[in-house]
PDB file of N, CA and C in Angstrom:
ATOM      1  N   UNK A   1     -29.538 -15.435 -16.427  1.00  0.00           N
ATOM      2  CA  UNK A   1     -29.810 -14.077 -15.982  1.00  0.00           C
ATOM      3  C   UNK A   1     -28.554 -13.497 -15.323  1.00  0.00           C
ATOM      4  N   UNK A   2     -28.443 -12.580 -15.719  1.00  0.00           N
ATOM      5  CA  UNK A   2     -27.454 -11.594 -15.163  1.00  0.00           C
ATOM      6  C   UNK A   2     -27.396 -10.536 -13.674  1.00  0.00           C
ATOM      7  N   UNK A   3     -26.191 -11.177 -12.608  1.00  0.00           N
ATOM      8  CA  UNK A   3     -26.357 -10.623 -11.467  1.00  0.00           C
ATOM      9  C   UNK A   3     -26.545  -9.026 -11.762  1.00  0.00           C
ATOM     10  N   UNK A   4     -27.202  -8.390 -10.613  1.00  0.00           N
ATOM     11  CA  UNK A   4     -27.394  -6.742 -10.807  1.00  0.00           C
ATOM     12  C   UNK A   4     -26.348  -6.536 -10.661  1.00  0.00           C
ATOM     13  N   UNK A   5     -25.610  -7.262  -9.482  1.00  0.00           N
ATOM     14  CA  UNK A   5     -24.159  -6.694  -9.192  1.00  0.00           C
ATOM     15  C   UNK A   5     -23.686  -5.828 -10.778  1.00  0.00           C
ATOM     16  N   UNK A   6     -24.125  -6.775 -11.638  1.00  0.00           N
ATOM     17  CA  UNK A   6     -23.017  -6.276 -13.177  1.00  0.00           C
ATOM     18  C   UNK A   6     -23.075  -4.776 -13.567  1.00  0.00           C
ATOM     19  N   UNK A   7     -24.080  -4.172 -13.230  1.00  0.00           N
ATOM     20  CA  UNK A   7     -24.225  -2.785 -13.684  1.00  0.00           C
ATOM     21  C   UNK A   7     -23.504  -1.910 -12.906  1.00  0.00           C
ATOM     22  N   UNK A   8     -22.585  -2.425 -12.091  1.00  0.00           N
ATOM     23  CA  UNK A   8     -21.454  -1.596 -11.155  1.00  0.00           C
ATOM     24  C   UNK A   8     -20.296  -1.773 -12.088  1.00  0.00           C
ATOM     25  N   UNK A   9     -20.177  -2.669 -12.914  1.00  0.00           N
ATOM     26  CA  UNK A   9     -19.059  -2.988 -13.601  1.00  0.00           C
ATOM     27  C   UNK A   9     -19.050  -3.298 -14.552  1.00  0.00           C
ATOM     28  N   UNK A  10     -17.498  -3.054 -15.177  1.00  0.00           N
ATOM     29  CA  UNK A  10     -17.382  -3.384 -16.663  1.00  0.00           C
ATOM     30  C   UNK A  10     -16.655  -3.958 -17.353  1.00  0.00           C
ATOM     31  N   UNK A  11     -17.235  -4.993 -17.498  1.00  0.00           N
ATOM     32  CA  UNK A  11     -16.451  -6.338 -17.974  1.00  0.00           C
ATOM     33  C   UNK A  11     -15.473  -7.251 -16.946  1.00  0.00           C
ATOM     34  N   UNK A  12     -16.575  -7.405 -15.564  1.00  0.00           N
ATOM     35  CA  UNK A  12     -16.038  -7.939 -14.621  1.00  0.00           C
ATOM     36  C   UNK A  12     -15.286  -6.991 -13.622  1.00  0.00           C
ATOM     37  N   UNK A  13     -15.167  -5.535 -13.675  1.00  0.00           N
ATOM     38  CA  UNK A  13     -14.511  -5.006 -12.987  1.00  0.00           C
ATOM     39  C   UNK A  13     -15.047  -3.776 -12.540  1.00  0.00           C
ATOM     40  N   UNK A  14     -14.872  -3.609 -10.987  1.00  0.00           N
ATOM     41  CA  UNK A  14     -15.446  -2.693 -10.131  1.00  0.00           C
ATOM     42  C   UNK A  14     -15.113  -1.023 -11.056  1.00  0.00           C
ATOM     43  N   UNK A  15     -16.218  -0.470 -11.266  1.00  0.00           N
ATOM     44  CA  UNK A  15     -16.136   0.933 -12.361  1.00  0.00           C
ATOM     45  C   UNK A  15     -16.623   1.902 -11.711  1.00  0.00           C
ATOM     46  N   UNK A  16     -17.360   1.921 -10.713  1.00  0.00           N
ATOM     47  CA  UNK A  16     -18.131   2.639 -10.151  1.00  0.00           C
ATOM     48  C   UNK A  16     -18.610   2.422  -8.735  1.00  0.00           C
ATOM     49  N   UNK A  17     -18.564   2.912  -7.696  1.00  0.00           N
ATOM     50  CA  UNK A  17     -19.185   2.933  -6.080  1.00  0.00           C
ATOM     51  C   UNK A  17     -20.641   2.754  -6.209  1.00  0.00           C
ATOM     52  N   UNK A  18     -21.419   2.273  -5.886  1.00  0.00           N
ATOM     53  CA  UNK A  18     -22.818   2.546  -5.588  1.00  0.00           C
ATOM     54  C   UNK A  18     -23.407   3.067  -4.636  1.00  0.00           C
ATOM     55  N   UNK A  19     -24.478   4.303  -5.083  1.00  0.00           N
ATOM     56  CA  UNK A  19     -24.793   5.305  -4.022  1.00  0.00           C
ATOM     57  C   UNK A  19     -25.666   4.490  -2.745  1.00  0.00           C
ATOM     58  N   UNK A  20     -25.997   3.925  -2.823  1.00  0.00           N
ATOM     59  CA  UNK A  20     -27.086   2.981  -1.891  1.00  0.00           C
ATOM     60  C   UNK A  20     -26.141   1.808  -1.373  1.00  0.00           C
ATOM     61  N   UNK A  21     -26.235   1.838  -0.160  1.00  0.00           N
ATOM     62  CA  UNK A  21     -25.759   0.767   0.635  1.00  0.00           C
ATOM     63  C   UNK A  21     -25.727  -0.651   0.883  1.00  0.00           C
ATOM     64  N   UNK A  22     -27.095  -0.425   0.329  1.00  0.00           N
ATOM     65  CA  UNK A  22     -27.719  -2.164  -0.477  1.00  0.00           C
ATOM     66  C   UNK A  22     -26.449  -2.720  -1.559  1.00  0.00           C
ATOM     67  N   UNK A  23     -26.985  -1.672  -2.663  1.00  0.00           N
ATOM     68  CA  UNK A  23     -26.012  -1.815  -3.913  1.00  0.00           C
ATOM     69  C   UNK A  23     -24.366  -2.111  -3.543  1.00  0.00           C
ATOM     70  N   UNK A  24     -23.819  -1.199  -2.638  1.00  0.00           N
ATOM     71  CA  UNK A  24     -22.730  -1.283  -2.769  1.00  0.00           C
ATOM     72  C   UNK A  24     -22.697  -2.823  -1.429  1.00  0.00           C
ATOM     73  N   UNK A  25     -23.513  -3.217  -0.736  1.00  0.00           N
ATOM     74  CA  UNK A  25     -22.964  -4.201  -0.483  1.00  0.00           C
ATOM     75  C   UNK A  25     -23.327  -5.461  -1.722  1.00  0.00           C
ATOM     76  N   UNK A  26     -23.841  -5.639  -2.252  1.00  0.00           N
ATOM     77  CA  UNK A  26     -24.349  -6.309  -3.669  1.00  0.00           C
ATOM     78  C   UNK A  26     -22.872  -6.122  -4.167  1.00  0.00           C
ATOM     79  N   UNK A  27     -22.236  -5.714  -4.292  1.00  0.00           N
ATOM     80  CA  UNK A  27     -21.113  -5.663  -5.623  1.00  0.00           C
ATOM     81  C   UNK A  27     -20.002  -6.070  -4.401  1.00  0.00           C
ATOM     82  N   UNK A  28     -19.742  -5.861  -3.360  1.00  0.00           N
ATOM     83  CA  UNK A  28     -18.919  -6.451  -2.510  1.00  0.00           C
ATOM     84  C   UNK A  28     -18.938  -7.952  -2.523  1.00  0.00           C
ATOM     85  N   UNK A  29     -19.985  -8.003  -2.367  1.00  0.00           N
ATOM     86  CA  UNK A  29     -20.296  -9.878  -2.299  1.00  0.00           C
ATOM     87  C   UNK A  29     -19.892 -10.327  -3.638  1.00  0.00           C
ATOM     88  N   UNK A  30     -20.157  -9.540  -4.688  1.00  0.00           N
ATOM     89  CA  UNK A  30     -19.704 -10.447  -5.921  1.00  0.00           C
ATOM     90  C   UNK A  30     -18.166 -10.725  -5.949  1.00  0.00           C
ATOM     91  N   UNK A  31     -17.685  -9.248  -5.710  1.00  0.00           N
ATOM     92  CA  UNK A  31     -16.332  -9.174  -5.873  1.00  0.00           C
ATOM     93  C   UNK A  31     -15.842 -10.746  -4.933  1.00  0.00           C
ATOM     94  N   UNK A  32     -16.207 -10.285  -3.891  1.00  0.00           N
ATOM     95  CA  UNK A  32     -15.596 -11.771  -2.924  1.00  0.00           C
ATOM     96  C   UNK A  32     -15.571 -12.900  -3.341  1.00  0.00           C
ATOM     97  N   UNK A  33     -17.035 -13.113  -3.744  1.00  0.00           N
ATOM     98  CA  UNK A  33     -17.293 -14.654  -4.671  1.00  0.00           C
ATOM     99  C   UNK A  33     -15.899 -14.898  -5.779  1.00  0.00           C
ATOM    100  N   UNK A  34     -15.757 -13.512  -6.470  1.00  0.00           N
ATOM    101  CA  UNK A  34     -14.279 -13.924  -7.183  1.00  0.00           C
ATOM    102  C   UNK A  34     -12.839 -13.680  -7.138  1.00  0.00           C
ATOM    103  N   UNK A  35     -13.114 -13.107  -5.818  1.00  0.00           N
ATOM    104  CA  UNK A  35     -11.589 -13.093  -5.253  1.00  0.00           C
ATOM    105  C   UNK A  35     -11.177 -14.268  -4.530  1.00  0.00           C
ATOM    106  N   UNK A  36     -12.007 -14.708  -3.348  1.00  0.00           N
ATOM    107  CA  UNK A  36     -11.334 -15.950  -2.633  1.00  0.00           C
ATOM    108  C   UNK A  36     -12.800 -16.520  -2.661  1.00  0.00           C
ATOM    109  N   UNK A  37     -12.281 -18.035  -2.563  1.00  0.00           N
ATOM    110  CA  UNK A  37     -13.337 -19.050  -2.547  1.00  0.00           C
ATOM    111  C   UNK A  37     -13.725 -19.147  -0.737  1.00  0.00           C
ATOM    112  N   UNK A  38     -14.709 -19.479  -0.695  1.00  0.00           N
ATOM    113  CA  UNK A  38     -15.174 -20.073   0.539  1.00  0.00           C
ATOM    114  C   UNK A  38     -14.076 -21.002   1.505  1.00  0.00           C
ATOM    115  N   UNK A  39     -13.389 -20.880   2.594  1.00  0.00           N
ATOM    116  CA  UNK A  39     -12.413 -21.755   2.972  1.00  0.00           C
ATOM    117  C   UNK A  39     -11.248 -22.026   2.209  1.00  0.00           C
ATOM    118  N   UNK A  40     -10.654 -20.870   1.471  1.00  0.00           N
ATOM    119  CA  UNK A  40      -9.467 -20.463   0.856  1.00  0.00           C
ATOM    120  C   UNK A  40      -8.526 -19.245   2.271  1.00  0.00           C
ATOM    121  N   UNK A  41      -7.541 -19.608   2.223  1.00  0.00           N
ATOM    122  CA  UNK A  41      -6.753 -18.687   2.714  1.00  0.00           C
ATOM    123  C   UNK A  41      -5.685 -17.905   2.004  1.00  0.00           C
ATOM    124  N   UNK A  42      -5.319 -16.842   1.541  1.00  0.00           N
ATOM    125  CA  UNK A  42      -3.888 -16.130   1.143  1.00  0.00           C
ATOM    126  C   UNK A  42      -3.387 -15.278   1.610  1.00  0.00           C
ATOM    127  N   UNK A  43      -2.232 -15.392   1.181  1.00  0.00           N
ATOM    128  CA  UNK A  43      -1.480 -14.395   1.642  1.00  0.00           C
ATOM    129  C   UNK A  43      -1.670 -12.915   1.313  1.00  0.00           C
ATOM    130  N   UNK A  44      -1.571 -11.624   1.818  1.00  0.00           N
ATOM    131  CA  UNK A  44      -1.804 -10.375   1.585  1.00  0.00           C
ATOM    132  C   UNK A  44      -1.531  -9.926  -0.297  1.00  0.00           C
ATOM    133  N   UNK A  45      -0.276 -10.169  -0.490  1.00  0.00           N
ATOM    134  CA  UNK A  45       0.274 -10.228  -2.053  1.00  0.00           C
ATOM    135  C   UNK A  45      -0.763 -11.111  -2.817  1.00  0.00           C
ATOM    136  N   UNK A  46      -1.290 -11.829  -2.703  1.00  0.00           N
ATOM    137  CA  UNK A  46      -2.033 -12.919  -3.599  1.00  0.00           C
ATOM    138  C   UNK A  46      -3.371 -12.271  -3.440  1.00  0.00           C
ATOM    139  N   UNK A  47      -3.890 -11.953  -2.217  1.00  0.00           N
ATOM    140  CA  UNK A  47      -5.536 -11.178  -2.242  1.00  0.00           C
ATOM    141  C   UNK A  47      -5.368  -9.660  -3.077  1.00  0.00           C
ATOM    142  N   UNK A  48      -4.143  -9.542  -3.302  1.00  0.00           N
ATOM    143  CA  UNK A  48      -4.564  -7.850  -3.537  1.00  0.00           C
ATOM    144  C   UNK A  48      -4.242  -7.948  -5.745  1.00  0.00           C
ATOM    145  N   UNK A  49      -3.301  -8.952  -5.307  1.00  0.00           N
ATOM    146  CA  UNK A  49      -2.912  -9.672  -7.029  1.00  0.00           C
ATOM    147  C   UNK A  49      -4.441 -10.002  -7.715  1.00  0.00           C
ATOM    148  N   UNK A  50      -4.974 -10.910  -7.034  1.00  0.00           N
ATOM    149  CA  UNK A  50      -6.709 -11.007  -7.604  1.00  0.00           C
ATOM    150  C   UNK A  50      -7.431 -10.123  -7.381  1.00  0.00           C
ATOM    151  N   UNK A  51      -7.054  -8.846  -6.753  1.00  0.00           N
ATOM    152  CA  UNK A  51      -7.964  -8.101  -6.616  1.00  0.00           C
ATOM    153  C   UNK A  51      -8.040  -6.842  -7.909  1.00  0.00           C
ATOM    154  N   UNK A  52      -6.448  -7.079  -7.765  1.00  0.00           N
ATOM    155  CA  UNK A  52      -6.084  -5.960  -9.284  1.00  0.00           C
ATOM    156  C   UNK A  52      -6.703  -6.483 -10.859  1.00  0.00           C
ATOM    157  N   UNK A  53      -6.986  -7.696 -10.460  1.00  0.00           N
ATOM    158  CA  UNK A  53      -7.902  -7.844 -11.622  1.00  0.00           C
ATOM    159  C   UNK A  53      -9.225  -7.708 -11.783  1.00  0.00           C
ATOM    160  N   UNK A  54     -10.205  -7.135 -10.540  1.00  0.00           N
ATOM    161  CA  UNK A  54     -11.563  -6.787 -10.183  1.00  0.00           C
ATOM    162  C   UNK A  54     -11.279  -5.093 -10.339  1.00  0.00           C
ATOM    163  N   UNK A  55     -10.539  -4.619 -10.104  1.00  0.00           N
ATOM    164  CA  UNK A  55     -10.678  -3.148  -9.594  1.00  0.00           C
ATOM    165  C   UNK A  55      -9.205  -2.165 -10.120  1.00  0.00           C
ATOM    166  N   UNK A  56      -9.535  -0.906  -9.918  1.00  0.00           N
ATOM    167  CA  UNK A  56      -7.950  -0.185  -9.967  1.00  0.00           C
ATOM    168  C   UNK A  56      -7.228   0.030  -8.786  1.00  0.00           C
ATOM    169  N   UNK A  57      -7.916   0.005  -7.755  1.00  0.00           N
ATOM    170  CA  UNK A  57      -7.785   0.281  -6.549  1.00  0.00           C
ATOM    171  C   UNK A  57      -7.681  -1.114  -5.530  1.00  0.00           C
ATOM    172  N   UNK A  58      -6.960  -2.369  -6.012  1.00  0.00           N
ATOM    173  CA  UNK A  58      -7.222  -3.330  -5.319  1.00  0.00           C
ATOM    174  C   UNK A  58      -6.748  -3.299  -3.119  1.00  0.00           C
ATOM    175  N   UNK A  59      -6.256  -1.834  -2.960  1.00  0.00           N
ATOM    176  CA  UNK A  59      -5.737  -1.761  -1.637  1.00  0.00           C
ATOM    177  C   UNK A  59      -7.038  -1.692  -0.674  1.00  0.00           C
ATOM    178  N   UNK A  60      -7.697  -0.194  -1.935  1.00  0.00           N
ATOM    179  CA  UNK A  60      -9.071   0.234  -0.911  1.00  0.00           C
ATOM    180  C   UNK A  60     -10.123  -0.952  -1.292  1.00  0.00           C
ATOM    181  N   UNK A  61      -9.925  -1.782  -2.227  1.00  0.00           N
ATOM    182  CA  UNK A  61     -10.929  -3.013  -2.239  1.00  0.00           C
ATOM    183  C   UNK A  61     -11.041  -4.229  -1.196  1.00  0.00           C
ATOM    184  N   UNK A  62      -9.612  -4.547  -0.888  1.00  0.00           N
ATOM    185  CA  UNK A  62      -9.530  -5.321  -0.164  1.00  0.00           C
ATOM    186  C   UNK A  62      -9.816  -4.809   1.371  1.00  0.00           C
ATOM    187  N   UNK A  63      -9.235  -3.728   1.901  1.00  0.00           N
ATOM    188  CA  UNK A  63      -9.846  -3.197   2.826  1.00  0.00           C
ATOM    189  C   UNK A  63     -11.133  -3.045   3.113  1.00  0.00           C
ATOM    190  N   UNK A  64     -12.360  -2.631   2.122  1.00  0.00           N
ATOM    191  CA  UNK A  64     -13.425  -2.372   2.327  1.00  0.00           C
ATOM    192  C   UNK A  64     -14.002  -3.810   2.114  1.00  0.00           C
ATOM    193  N   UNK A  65     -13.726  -4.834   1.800  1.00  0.00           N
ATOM    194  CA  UNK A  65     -13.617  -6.153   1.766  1.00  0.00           C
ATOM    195  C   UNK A  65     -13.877  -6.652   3.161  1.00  0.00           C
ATOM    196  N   UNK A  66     -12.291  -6.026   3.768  1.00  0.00           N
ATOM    197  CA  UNK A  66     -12.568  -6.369   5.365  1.00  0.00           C
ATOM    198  C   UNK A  66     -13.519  -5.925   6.107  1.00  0.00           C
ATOM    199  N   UNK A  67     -13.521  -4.545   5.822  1.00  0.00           N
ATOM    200  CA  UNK A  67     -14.635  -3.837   6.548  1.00  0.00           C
ATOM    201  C   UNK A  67     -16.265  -4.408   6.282  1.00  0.00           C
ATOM    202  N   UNK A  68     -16.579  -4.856   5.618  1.00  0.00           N
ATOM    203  CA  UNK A  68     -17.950  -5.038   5.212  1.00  0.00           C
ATOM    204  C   UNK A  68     -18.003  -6.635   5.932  1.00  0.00           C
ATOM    205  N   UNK A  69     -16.959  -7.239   6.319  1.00  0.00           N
ATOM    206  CA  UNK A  69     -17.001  -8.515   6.879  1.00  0.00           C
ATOM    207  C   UNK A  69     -17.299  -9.711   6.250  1.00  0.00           C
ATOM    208  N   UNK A  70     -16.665  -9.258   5.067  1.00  0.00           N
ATOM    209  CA  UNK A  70     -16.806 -10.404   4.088  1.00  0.00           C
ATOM    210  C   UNK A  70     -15.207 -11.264   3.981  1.00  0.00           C
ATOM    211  N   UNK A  71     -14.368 -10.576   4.629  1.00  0.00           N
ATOM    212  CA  UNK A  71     -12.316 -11.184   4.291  1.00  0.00           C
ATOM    213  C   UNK A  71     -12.240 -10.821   5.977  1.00  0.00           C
ATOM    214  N   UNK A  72     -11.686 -11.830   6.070  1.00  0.00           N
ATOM    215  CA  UNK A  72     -11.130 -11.676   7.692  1.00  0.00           C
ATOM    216  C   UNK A  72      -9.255 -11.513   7.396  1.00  0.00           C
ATOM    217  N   UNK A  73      -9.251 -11.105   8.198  1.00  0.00           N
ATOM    218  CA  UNK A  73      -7.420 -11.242   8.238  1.00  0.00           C
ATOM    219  C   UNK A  73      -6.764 -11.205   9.407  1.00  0.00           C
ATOM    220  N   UNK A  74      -5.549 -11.652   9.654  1.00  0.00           N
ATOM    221  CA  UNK A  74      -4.269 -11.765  11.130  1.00  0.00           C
ATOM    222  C   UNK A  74      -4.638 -10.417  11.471  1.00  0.00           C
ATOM    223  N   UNK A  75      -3.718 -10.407  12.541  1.00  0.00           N
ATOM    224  CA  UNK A  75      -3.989  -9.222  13.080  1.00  0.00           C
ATOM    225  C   UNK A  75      -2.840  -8.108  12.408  1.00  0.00           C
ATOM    226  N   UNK A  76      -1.751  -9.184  12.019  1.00  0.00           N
ATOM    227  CA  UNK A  76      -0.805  -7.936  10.841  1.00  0.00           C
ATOM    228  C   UNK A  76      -0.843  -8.336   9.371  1.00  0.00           C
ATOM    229  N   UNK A  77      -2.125  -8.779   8.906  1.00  0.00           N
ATOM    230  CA  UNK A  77      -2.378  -8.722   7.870  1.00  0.00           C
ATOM    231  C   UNK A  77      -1.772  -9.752   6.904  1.00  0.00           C
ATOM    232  N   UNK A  78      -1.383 -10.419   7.358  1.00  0.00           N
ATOM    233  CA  UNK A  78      -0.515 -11.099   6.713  1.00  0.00           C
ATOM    234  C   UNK A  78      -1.285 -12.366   5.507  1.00  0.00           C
ATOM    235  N   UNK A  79      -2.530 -12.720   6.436  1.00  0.00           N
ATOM    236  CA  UNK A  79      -3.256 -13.873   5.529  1.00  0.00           C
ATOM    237  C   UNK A  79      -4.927 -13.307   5.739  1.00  0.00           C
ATOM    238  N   UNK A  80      -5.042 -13.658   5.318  1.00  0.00           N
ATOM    239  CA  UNK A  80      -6.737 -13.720   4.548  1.00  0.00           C
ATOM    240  C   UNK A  80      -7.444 -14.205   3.848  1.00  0.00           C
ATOM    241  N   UNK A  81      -9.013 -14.523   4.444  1.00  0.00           N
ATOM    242  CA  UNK A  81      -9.716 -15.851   4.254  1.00  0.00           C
ATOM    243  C   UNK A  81     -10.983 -15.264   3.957  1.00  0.00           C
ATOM    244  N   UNK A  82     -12.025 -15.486   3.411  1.00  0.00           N
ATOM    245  CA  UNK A  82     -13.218 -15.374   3.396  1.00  0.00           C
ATOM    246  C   UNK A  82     -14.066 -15.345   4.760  1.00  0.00           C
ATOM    247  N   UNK A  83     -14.719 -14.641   4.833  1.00  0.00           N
ATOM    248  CA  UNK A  83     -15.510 -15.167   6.496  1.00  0.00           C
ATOM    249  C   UNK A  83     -17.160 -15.667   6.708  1.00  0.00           C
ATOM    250  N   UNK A  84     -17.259 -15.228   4.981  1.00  0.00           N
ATOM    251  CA  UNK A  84     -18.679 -16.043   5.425  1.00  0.00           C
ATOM    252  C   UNK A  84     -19.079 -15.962   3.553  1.00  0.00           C
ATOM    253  N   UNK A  85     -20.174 -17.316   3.775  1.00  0.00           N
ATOM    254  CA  UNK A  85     -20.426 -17.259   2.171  1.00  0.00           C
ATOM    255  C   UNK A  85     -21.565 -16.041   1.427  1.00  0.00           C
ATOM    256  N   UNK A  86     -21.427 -15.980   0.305  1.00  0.00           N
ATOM    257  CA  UNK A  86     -22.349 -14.772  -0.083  1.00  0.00           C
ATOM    258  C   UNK A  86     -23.718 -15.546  -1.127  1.00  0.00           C
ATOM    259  N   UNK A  87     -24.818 -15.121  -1.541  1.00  0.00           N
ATOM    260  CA  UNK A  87     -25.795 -15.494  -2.638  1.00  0.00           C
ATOM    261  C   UNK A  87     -24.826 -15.747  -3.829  1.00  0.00           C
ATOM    262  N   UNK A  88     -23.523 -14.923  -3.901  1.00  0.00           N
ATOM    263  CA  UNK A  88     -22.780 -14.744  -5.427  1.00  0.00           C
ATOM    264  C   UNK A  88     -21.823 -16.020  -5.746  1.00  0.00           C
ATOM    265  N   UNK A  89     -21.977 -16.841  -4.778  1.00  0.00           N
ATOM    266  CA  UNK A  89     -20.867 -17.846  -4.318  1.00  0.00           C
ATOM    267  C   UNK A  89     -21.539 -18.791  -5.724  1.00  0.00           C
ATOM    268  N   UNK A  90     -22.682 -19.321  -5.747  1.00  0.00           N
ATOM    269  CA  UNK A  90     -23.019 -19.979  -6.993  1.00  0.00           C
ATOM    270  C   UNK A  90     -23.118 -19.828  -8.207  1.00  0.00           C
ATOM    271  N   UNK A  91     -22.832 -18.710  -8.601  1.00  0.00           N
ATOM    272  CA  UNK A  91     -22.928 -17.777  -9.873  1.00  0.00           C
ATOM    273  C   UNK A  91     -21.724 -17.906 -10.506  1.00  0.00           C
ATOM    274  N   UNK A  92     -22.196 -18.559 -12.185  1.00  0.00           N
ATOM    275  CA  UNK A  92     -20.836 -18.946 -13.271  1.00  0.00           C
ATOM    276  C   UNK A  92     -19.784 -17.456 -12.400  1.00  0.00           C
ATOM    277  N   UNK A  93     -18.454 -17.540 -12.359  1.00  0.00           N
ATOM    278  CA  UNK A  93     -16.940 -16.423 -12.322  1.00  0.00           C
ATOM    279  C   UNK A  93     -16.966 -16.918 -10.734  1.00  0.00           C
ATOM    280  N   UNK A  94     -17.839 -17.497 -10.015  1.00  0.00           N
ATOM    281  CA  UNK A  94     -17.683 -17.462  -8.676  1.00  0.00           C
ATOM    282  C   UNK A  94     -16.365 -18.346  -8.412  1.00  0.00           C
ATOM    283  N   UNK A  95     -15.386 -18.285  -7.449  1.00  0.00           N
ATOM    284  CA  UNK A  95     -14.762 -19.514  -7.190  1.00  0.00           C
ATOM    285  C   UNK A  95     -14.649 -20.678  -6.323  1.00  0.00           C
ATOM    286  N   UNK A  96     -14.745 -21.785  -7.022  1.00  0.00           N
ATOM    287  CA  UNK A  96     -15.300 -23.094  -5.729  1.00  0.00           C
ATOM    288  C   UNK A  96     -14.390 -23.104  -4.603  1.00  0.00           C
ATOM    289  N   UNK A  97     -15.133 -23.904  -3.725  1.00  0.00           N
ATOM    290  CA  UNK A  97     -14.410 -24.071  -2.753  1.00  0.00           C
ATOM    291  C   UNK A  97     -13.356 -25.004  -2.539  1.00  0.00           C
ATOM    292  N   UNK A  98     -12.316 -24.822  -2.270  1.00  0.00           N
ATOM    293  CA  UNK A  98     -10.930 -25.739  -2.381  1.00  0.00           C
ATOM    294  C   UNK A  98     -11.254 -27.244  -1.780  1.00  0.00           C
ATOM    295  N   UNK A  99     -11.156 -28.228  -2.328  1.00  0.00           N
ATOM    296  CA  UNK A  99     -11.212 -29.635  -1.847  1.00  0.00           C
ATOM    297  C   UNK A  99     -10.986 -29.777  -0.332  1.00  0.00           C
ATOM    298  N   UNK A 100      -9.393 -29.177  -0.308  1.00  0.00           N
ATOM    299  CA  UNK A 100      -8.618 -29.208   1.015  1.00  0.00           C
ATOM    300  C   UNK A 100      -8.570 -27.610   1.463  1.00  0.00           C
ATOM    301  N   UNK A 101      -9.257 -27.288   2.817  1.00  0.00           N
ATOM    302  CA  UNK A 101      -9.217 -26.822   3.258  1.00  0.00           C
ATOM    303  C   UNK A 101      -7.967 -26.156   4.527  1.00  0.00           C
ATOM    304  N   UNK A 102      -7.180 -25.346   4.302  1.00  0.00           N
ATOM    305  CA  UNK A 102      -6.092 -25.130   5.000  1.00  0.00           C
ATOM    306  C   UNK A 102      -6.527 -23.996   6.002  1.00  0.00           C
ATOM    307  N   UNK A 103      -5.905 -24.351   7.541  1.00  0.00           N
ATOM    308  CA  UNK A 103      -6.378 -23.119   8.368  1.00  0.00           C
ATOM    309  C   UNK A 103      -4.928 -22.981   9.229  1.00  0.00           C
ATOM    310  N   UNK A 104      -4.488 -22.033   8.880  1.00  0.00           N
ATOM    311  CA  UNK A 104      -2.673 -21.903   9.769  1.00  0.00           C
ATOM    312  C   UNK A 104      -2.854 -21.307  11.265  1.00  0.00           C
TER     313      UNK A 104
END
């Protein structure tokens, strides 16, 4: 079965905002599930690099990323981690969680 998230997107990629707040947090969580894994950390260049492959807009993605409290980051932005797991985390495109866990 196919996440709802999918009807925000097309062919894996953010196409559309969702008017409902529900929805648009639903497609946030997916996105996350395939941007950073659970207990992954990167660098700013590397979150926004995977992000350009979810979206056109990977700046305002990753930001609203933060904002929704799903990506934590330094205080100058420099690295960024997941901050908490989502339902989307188990779902085939999701990405596992790294063996070794790194925290700087």
């Amino acid at each position: 079965m196919d996440c709802p998230a999918e009807r925000f997107l097309d062919d894996g990629r953010w196409i559309r905002t969702p008017r409902r707040s529900a929805d648009r947090e639903l497609v946030l969580e997916h996105v996350a599930a395939r941007a950073l894994a659970p207990g992954e950390w990167l660098a700013e260049a590397e979150v926004t690099e995977r992000l350009r492959a979810l979206a056109d807009d990977p700046v305002r993605l990753r930001r609203d990323l933060v904002e929704a409290g799903l990506l934590g980051r330094r205080a100058d932005g420099s690295i960024y981690w997941r901050e908490r797991q989502t339902p989307h985390d188990d779902e085939p495109g999701a990405l596992p969680r790294p063996d070794e866990v790194w925290w700087p």
